[in-house]
Protein backbone atom coordinates (compact mmCIF):
# COMPACT_ATOMS: atom_id res chain seq x y z
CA UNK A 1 -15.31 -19.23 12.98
CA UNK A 2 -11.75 -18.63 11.55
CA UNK A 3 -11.29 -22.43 11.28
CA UNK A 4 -14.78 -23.01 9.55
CA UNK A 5 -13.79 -20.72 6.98
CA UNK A 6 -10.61 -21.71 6.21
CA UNK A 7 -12.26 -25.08 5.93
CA UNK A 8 -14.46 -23.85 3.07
CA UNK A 9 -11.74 -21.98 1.35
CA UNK A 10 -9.83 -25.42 1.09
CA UNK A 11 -12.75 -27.26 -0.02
CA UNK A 12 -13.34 -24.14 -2.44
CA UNK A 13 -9.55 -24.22 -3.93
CA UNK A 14 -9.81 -28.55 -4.09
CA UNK A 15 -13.30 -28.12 -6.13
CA UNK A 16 -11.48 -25.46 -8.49
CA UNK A 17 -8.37 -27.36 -9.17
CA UNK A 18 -10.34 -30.58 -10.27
CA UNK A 19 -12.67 -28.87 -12.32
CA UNK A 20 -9.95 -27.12 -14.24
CA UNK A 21 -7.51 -30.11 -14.21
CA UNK A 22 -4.78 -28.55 -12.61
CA UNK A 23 -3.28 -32.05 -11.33
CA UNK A 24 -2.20 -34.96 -13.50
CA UNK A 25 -0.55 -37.48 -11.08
CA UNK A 26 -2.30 -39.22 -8.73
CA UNK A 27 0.18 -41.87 -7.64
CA UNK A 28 1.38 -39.97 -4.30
CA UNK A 29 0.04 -37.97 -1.59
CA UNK A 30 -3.08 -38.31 -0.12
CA UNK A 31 -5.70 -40.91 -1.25
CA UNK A 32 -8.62 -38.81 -0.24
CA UNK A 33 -7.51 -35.79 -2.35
CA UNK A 34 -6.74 -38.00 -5.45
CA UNK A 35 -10.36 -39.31 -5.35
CA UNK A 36 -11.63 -35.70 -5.29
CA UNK A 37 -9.52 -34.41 -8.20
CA UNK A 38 -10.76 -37.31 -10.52
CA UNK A 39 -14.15 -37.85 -9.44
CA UNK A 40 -15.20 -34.22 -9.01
CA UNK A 41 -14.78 -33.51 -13.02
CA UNK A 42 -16.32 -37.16 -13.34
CA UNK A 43 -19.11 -36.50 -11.43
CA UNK A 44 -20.11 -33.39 -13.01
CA UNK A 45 -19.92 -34.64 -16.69
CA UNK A 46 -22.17 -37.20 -15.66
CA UNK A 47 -24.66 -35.00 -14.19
CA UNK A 48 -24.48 -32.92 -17.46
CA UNK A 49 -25.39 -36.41 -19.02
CA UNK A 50 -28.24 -37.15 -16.93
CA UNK A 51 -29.89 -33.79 -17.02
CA UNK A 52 -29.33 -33.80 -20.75
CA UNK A 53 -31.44 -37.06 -21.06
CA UNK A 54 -33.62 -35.81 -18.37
CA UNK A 55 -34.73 -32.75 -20.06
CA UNK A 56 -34.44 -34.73 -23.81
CA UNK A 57 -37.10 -37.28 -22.31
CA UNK A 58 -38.79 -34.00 -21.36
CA UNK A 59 -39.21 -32.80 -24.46
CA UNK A 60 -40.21 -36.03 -26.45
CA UNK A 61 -42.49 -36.55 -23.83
CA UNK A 62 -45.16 -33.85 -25.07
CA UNK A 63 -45.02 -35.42 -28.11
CA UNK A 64 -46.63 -38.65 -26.79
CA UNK A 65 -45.70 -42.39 -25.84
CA UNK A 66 -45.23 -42.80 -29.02
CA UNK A 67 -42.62 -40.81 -29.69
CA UNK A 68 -40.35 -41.83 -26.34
CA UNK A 69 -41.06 -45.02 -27.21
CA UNK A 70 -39.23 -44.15 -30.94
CA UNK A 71 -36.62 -42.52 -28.77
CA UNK A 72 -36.03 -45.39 -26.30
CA UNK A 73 -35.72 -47.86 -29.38
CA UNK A 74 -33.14 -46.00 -31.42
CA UNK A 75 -31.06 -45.16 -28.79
CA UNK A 76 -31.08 -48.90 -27.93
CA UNK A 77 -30.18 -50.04 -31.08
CA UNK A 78 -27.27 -46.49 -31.08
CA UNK A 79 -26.22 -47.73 -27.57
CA UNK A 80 -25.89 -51.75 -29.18
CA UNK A 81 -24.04 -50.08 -31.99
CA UNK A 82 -21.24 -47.77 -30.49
CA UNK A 83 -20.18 -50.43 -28.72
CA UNK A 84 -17.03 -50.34 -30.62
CA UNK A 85 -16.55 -46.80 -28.80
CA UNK A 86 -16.96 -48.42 -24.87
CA UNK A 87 -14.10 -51.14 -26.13
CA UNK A 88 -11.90 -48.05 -27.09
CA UNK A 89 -12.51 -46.46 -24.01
CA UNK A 90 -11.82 -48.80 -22.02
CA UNK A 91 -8.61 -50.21 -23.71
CA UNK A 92 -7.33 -46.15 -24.19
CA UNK A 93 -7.98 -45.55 -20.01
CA UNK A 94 -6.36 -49.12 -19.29
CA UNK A 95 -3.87 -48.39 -21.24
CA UNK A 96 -2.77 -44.81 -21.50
CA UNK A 97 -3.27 -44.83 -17.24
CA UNK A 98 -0.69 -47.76 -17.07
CA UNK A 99 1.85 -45.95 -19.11
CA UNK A 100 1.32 -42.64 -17.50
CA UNK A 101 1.70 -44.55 -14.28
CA UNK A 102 4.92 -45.52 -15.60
CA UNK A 103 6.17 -42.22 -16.86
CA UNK A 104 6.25 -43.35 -20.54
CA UNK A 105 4.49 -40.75 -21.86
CA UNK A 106 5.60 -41.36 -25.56
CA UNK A 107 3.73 -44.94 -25.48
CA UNK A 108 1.00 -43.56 -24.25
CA UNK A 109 0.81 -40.66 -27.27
CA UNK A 110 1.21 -43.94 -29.56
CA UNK A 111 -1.21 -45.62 -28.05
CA UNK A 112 -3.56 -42.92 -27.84
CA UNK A 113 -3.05 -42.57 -32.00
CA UNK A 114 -4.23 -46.01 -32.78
CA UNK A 115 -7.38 -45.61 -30.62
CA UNK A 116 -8.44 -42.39 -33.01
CA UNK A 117 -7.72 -44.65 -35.81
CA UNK A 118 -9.60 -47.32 -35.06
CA UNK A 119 -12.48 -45.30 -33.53
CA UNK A 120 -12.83 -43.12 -36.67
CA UNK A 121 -13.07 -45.78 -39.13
CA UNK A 122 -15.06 -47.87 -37.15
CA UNK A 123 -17.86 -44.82 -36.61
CA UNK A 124 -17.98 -44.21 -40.27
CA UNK A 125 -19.08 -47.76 -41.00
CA UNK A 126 -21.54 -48.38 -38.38
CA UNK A 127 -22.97 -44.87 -39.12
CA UNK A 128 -23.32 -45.90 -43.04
CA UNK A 129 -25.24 -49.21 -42.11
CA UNK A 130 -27.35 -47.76 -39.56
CA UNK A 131 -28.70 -44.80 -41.90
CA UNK A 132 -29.08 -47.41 -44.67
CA UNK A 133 -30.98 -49.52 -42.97
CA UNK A 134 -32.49 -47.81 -40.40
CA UNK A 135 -36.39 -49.08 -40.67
CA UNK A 136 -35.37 -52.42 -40.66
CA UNK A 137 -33.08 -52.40 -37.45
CA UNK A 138 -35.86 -50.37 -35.50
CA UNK A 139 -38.19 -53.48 -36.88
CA UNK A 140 -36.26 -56.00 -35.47
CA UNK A 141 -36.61 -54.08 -32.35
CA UNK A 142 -39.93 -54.84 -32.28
CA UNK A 143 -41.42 -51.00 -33.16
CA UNK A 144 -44.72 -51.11 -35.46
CA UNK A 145 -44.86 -50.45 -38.74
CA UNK A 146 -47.03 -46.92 -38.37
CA UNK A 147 -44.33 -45.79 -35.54
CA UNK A 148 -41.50 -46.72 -37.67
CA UNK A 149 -42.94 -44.30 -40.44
CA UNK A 150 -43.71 -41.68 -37.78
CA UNK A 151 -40.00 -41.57 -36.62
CA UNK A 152 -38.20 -42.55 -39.95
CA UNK A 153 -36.60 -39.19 -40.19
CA UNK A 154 -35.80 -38.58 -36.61
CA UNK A 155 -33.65 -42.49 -36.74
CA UNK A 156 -32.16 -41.82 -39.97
CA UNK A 157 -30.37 -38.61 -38.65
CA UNK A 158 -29.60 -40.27 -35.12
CA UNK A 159 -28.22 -42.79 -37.08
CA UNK A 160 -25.69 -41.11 -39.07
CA UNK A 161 -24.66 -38.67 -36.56
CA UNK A 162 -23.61 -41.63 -33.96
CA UNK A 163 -20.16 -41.85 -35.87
CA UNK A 164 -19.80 -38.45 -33.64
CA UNK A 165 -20.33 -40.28 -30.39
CA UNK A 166 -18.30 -42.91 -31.28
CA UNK A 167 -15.51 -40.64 -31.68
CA UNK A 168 -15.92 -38.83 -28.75
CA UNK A 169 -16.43 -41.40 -26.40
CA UNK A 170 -13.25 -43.12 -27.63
CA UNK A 171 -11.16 -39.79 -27.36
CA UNK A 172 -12.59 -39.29 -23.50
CA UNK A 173 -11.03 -42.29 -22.77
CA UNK A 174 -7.83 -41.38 -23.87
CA UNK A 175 -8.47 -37.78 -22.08
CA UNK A 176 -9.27 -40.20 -18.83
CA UNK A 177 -6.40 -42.27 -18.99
CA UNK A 178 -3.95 -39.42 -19.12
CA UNK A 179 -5.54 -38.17 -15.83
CA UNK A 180 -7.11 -35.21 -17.59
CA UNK A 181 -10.91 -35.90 -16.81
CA UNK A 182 -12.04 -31.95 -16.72
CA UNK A 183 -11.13 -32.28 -20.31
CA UNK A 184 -13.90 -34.94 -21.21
CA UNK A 185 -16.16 -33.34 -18.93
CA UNK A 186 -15.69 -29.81 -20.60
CA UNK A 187 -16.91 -31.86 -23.84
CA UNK A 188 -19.88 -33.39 -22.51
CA UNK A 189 -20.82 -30.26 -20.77
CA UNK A 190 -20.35 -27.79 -24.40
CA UNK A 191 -22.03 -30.82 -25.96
CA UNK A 192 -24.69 -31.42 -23.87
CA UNK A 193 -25.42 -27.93 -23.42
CA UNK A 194 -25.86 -27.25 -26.78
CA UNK A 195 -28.27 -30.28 -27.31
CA UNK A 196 -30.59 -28.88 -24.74
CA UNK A 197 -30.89 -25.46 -26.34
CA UNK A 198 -31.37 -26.71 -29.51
CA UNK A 199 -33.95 -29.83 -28.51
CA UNK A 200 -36.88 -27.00 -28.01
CA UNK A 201 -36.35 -24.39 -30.46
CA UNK A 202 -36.15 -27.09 -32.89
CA UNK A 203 -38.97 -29.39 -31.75
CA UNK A 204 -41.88 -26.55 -31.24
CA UNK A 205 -40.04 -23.80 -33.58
CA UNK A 206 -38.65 -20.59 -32.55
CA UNK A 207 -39.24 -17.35 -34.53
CA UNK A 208 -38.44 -18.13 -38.28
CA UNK A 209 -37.39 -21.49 -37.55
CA UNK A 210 -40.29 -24.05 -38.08
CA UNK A 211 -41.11 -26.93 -35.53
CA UNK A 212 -39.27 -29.71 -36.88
CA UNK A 213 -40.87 -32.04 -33.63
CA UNK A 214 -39.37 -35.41 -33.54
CA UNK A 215 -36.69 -34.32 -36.21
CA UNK A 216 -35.40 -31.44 -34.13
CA UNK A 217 -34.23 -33.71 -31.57
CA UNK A 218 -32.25 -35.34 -34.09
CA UNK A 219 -30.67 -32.79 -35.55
CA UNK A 220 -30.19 -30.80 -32.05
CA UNK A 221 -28.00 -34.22 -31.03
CA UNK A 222 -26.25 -34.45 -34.44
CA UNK A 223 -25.00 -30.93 -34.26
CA UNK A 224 -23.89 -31.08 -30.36
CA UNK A 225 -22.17 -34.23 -31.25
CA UNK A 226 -20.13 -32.98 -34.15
CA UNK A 227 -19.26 -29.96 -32.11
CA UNK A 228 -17.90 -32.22 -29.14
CA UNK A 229 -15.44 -33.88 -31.03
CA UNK A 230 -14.36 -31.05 -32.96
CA UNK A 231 -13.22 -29.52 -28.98
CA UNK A 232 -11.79 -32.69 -28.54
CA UNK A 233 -9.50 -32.64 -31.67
CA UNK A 234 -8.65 -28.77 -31.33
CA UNK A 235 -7.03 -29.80 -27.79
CA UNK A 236 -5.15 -33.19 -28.66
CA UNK A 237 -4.00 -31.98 -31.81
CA UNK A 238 -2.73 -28.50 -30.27
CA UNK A 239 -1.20 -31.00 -27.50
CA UNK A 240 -2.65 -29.14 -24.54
CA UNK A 241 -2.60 -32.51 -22.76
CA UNK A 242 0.41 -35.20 -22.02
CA UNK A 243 -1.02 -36.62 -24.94
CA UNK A 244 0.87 -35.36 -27.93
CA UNK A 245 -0.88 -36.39 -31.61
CA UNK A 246 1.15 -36.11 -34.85
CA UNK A 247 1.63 -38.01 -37.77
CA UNK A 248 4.04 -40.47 -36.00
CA UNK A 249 1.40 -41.73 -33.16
CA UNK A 250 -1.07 -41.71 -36.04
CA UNK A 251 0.68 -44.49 -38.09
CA UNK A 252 0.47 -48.05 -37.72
CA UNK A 253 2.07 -49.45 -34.64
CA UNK A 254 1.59 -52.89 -34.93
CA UNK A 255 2.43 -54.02 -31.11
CA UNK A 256 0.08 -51.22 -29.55
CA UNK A 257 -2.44 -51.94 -31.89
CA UNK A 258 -2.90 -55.25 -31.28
CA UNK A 259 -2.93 -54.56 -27.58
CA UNK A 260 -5.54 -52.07 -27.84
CA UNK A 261 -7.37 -54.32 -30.34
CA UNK A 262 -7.44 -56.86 -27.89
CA UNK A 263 -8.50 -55.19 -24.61
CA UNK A 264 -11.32 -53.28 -27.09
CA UNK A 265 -12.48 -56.58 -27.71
CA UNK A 266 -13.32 -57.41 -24.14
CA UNK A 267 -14.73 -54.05 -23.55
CA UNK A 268 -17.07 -54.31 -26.85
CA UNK A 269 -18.49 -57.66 -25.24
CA UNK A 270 -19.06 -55.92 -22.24
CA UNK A 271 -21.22 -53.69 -23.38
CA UNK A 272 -22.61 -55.32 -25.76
CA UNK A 273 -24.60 -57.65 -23.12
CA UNK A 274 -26.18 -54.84 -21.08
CA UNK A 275 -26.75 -53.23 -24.60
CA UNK A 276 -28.23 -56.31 -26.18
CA UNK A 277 -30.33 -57.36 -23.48
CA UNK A 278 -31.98 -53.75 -22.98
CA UNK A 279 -33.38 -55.07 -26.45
CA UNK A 280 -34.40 -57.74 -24.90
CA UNK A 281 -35.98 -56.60 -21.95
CA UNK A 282 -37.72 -54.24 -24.12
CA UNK A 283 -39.05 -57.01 -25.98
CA UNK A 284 -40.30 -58.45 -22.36
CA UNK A 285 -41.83 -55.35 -21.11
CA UNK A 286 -43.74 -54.63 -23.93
CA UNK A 287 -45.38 -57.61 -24.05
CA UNK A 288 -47.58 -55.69 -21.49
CA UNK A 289 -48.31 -52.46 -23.54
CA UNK A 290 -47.14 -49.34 -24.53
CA UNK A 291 -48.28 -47.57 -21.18
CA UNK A 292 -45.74 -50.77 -19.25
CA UNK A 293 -42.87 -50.14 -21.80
CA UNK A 294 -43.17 -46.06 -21.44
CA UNK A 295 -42.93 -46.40 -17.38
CA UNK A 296 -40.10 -48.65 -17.64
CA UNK A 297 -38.31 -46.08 -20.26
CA UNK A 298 -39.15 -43.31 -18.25
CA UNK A 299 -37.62 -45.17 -14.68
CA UNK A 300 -34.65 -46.01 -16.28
CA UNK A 301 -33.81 -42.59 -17.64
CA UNK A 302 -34.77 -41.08 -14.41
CA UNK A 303 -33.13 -43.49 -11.89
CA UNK A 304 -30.13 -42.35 -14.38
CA UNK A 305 -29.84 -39.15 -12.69
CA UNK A 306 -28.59 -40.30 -9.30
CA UNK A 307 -26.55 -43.44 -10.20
CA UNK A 308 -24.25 -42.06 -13.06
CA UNK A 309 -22.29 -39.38 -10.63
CA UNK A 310 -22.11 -42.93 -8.66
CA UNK A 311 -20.87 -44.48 -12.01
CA UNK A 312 -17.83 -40.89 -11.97
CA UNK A 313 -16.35 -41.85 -8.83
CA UNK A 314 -16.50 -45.49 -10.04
CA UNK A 315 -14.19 -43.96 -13.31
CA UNK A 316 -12.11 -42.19 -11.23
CA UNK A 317 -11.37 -45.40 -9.25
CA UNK A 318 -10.49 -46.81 -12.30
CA UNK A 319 -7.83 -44.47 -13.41
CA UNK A 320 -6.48 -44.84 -10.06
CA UNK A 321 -6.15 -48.17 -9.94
CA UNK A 322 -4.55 -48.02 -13.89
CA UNK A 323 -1.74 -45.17 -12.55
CA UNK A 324 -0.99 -46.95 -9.14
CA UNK A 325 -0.40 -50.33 -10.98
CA UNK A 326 1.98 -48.36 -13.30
CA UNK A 327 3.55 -46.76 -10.80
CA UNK A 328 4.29 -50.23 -8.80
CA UNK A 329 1.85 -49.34 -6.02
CA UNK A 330 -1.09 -52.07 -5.72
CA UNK A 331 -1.65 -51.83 -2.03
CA UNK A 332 -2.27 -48.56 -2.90
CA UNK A 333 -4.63 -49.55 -6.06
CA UNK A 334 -6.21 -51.95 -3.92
CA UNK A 335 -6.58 -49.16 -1.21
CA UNK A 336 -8.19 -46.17 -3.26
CA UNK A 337 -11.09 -48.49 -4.59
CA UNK A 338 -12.27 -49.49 -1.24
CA UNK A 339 -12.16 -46.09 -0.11
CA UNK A 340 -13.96 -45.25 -3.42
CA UNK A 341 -16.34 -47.78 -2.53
CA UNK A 342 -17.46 -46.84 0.50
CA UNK A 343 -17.78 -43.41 -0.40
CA UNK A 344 -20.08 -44.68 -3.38
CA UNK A 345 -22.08 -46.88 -0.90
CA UNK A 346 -22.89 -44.14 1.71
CA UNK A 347 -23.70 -42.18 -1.62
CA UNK A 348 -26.14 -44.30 -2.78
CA UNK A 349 -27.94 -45.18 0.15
CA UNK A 350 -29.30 -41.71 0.86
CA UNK A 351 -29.98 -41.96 -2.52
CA UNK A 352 -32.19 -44.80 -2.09
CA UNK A 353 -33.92 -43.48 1.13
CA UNK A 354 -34.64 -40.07 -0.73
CA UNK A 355 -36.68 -41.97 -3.74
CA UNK A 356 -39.02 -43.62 -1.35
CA UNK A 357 -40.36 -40.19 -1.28
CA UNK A 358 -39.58 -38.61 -4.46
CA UNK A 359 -40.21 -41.43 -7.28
CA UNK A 360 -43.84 -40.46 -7.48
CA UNK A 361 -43.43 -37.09 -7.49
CA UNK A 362 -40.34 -37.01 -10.39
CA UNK A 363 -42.17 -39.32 -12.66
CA UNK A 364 -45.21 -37.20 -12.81
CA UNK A 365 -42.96 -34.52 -14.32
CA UNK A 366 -42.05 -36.89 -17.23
CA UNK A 367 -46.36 -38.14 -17.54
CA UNK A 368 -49.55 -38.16 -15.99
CA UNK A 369 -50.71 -41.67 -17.82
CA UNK A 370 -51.88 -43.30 -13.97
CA UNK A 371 -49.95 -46.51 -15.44
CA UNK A 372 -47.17 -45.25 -16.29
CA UNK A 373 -46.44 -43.19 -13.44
CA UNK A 374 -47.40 -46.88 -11.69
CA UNK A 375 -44.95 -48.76 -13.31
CA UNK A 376 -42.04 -45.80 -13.38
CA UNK A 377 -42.26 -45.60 -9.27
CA UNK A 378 -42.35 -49.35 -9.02
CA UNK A 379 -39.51 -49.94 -10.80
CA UNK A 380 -37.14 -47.12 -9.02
CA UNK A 381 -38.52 -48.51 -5.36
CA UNK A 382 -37.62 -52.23 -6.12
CA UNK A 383 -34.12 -50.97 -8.00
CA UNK A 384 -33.10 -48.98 -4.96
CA UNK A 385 -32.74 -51.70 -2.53
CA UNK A 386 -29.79 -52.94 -4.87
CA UNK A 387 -27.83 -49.29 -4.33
CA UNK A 388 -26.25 -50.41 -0.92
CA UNK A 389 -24.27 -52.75 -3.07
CA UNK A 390 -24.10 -51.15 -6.36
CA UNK A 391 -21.63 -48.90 -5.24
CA UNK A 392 -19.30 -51.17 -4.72
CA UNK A 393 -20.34 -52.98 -7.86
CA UNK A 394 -19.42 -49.91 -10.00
CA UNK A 395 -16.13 -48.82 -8.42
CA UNK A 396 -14.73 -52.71 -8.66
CA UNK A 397 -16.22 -53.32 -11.88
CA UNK A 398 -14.28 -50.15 -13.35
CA UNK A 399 -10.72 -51.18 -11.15
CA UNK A 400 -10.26 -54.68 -12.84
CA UNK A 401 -11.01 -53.16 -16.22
CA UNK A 402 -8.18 -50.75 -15.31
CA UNK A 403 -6.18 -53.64 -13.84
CA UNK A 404 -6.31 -55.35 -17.92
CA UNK A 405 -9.27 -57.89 -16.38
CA UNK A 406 -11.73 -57.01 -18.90
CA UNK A 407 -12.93 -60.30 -19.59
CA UNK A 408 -13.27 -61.14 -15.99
CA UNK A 409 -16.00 -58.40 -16.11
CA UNK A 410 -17.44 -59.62 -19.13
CA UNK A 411 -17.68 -62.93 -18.05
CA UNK A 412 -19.73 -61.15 -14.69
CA UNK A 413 -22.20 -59.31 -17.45
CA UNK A 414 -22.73 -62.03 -19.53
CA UNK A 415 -23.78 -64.06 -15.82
CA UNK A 416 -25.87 -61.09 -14.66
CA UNK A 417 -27.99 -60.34 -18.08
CA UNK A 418 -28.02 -63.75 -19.83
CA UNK A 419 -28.13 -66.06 -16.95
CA UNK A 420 -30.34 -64.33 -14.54
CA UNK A 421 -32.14 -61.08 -15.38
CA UNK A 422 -33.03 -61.89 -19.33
CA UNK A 423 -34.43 -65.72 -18.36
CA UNK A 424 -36.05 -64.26 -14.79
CA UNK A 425 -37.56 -61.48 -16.57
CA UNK A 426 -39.32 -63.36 -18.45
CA UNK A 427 -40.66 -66.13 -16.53
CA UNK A 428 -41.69 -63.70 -13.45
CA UNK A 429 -43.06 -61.28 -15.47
CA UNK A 430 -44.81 -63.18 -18.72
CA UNK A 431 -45.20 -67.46 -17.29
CA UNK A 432 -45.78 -66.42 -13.90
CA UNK A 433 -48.20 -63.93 -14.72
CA UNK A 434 -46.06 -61.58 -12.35
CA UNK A 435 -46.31 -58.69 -14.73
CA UNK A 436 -43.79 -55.90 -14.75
CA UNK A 437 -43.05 -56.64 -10.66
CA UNK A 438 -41.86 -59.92 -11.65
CA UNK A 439 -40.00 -57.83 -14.40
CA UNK A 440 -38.26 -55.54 -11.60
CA UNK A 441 -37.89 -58.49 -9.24
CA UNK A 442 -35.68 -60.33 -11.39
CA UNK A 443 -33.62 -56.72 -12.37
CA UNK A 444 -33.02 -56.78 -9.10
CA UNK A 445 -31.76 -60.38 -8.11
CA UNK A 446 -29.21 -59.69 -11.00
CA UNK A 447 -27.59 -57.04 -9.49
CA UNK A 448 -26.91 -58.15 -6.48
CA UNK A 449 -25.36 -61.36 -7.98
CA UNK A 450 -23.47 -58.84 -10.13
CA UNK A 451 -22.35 -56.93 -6.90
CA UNK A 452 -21.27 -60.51 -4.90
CA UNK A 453 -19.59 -61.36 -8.01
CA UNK A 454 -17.54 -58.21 -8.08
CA UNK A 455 -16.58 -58.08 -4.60
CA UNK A 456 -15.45 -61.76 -4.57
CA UNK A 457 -13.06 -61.58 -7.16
CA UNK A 458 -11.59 -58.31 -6.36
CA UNK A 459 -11.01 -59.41 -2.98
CA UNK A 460 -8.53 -62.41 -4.11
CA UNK A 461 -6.25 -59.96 -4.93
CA UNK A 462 -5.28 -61.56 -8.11
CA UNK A 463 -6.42 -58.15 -10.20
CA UNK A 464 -2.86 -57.10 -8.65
CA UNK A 465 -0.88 -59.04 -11.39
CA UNK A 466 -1.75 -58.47 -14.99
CA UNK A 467 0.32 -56.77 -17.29
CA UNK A 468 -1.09 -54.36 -19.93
């Protein structure tokens, strides 16, 4: 009994220390425990994401399929356009991990100073052209006319409030490079949190303040975004962190930017194909009505929930790798991501199992439109037999970012979406009169080529190599 408990006091203390960030280096000692200490904070801000969307999709959903389907198109179009933000990210964690790796913590301040640059002036100018022309972007999505009118207001605010996200997704990944992950997680969290306390007081009104519906969840998200980077700032600028900001890593450094322009570069393209092709798969599934488009929304919001604390440990396999290659260590790189992997697979897996019995039951919270609920379950059942490889898929994909082979990845995405799913899609589901299975079918067949793809290359070892 005495054993058992000491057991769970350890586990207790490991838990504590990674939520509150305690540990910074993760280039010695045990593999195991490095894995925790990252992916534990991870994990958890992920979760805080997932719920949030969970309960946001919630919400809009008592205002009708009309209004997630205004929700699902702007944040396309928000996701297409922050782009810019992923590229930072992943060039500041790349980056900043190699250097901290190395011990060069002044680089790594420098580097971290041209990533705020860059991320604030590039959120003010795509917030400016998304407000301007906000009617005509969610037209090109393919939204009607009356629903564009009916959610005007609620896209214009989304719009000019995703300079925030930008920000703050950029600054996370300079908080994840330096090995301080509870940091970006204690911003998603406050964020987050806030967001889902506003969303319903300002959608159906609280005491003197009117129901705003659609509207409140704009400004709910505008507010919890500005609030998250303002957290952010107070803690670099105080220098809480390795990462020291003043006005000498906030000038020009020409070298550091252009290595952080280029690795943002590869990361932008990166996500701009999943990005731009959830337009066009949006485009596909509509084709078969708004009742098809809502279940597939719904699915992929929902199936959200299990695979991004699959996507943390993924992250934390990535700063790993980034710190290990610093620190002249591949084997032991090259080690932590399979261990990382195979922790993600097992993960997954009883993931997958547990939907064949709750997918039916989880999507009826969300609607009780017989189609959509239809179409929802469908879509997580056929998805699920991908997650005994997608673990592996998300921990590599993340490693050879952190190893400085973005475009390898890229090139992986751009194979996966363009070549495959996009193409598939549309000839199961609309030529071969397949419907939305053929839609799912061919979602599926891309992943797995994604995950073979992954695995390949990462297992040639030639990752091991590149300088950042």
């Amino acid at each position: 009994m005495k054993v058992v408990v000491l057991r769970l006091q350890s586990y207790t203390d490991l838990f504590v220390t990674a939520v509150l960030g305690r540990e910074k280096k993760f280039t010695s000692g045990s593999i195991n425990r490095a894995i925790v200490l990252l992916a534990v904070p991870m994990v958890l801000e992920l979760v805080m994401e997932s719920v949030f969307v969970c309960a946001s999709l919630f919400f809009v959903s008592k205002l009708g399929a009309a209004a997630v389907s205004i929700v699902g198109a702007t944040e396309s179009v928000i996701s297409f356009s922050y782009s810019v933000s992923i590229g930072l990210s992943i060039a500041a964690s790349t980056l900043i991990a190699r250097r901290v790796g190395e011990q060069n913590f002044k680089d790594a301040s420098t580097t971290a100073g041209q990533v705020i640059n860059i991320s604030v002036v590039c959120g003010i100018l795509i917030s400016l052209i998304c407000f301007i022309w906000s009617n005509e972007i969610l037209g090109l999505v393919g939204l009607s006319s009356a629903i564009i009118q009916q959610g005007s207001l609620y896209a214009k605010v989304m719009f000019a409030s995703c300079g925030f996200i930008i920000i703050r997704i950029a600054l996370n990944g300079i908080l994840r490079g330096s090995g301080n992950a509870s940091m970006a997680m204690r911003t998603l969290w406050l964020s987050n949190a806030l967001n889902i306390i506003l969303c319903p007081i300002l959608i159906f009104g609280w005491g003197p303040i009117p129901a705003c519906g659609l509207l409140g969840v704009g400004i709910a998200t505008a507010v919890a975004r500005f609030i998250g980077v303002c957290y952010q700032a107070f803690h670099l600028i105080k220098g809480t962190t390795i990462i020291q900001i003043g006005k000498e890593q906030l000038g020009f450094h020409r070298e550091t930017f252009q290595k952080v322009l280029r690795l943002t570069f590869g990361g932008m393209l990166q996500y701009l194909i999943p990005a731009s092709s959830w337009l066009f798969m949006i485009k596909i599934v509509s084709h078969f009505g708004g009742n098809a488009l809502a279940g597939y929304i719904i699915a992929q919001r929902v199936a959200s929930i299990v695979t991004t604390p699959a996507w943390g440990i993924g992250n934390a396999a990535g700063i790993l790798t980034g710190q290990n290659l610093g620190a002249q260590q591949p084997e032991r790189a090259e080690k932590s991501v399979w261990r990382a992997g195979m922790i993600n697979m097992c993960f997954l897996i009883s993931v997958s199992i547990g939907w064949i019995f709750m997918a039916d039951p989880v999507v009826r919270i969300f609607s009780d439109v017989p189609e959509v609920i239809d179409n929802s379950t469908t879509y997580i059942h056929i998805i699920s037999i991908a997650y005994v490889l997608l673990g592996y898929t998300m921990v590599i994909s993340r490693a050879l970012n952190a190893a400085g082979k973005v475009m390898i990845v890229t090139l992986l995405y751009i194979l996966m979406f363009y070549v495959i799913q996009i193409p598939l899609s549309y000839v199961f589901g609309v030529v071969l009169s397949f419907g939305p299975k053929g839609i799912f079918a061919a979602i599926l067949l891309s992943e797995l080529v994604l995950a073979f793809g992954c695995i390949t290359i990462f297992r040639t070892g030639k990752w091991k190599l590149a300088k950042v």
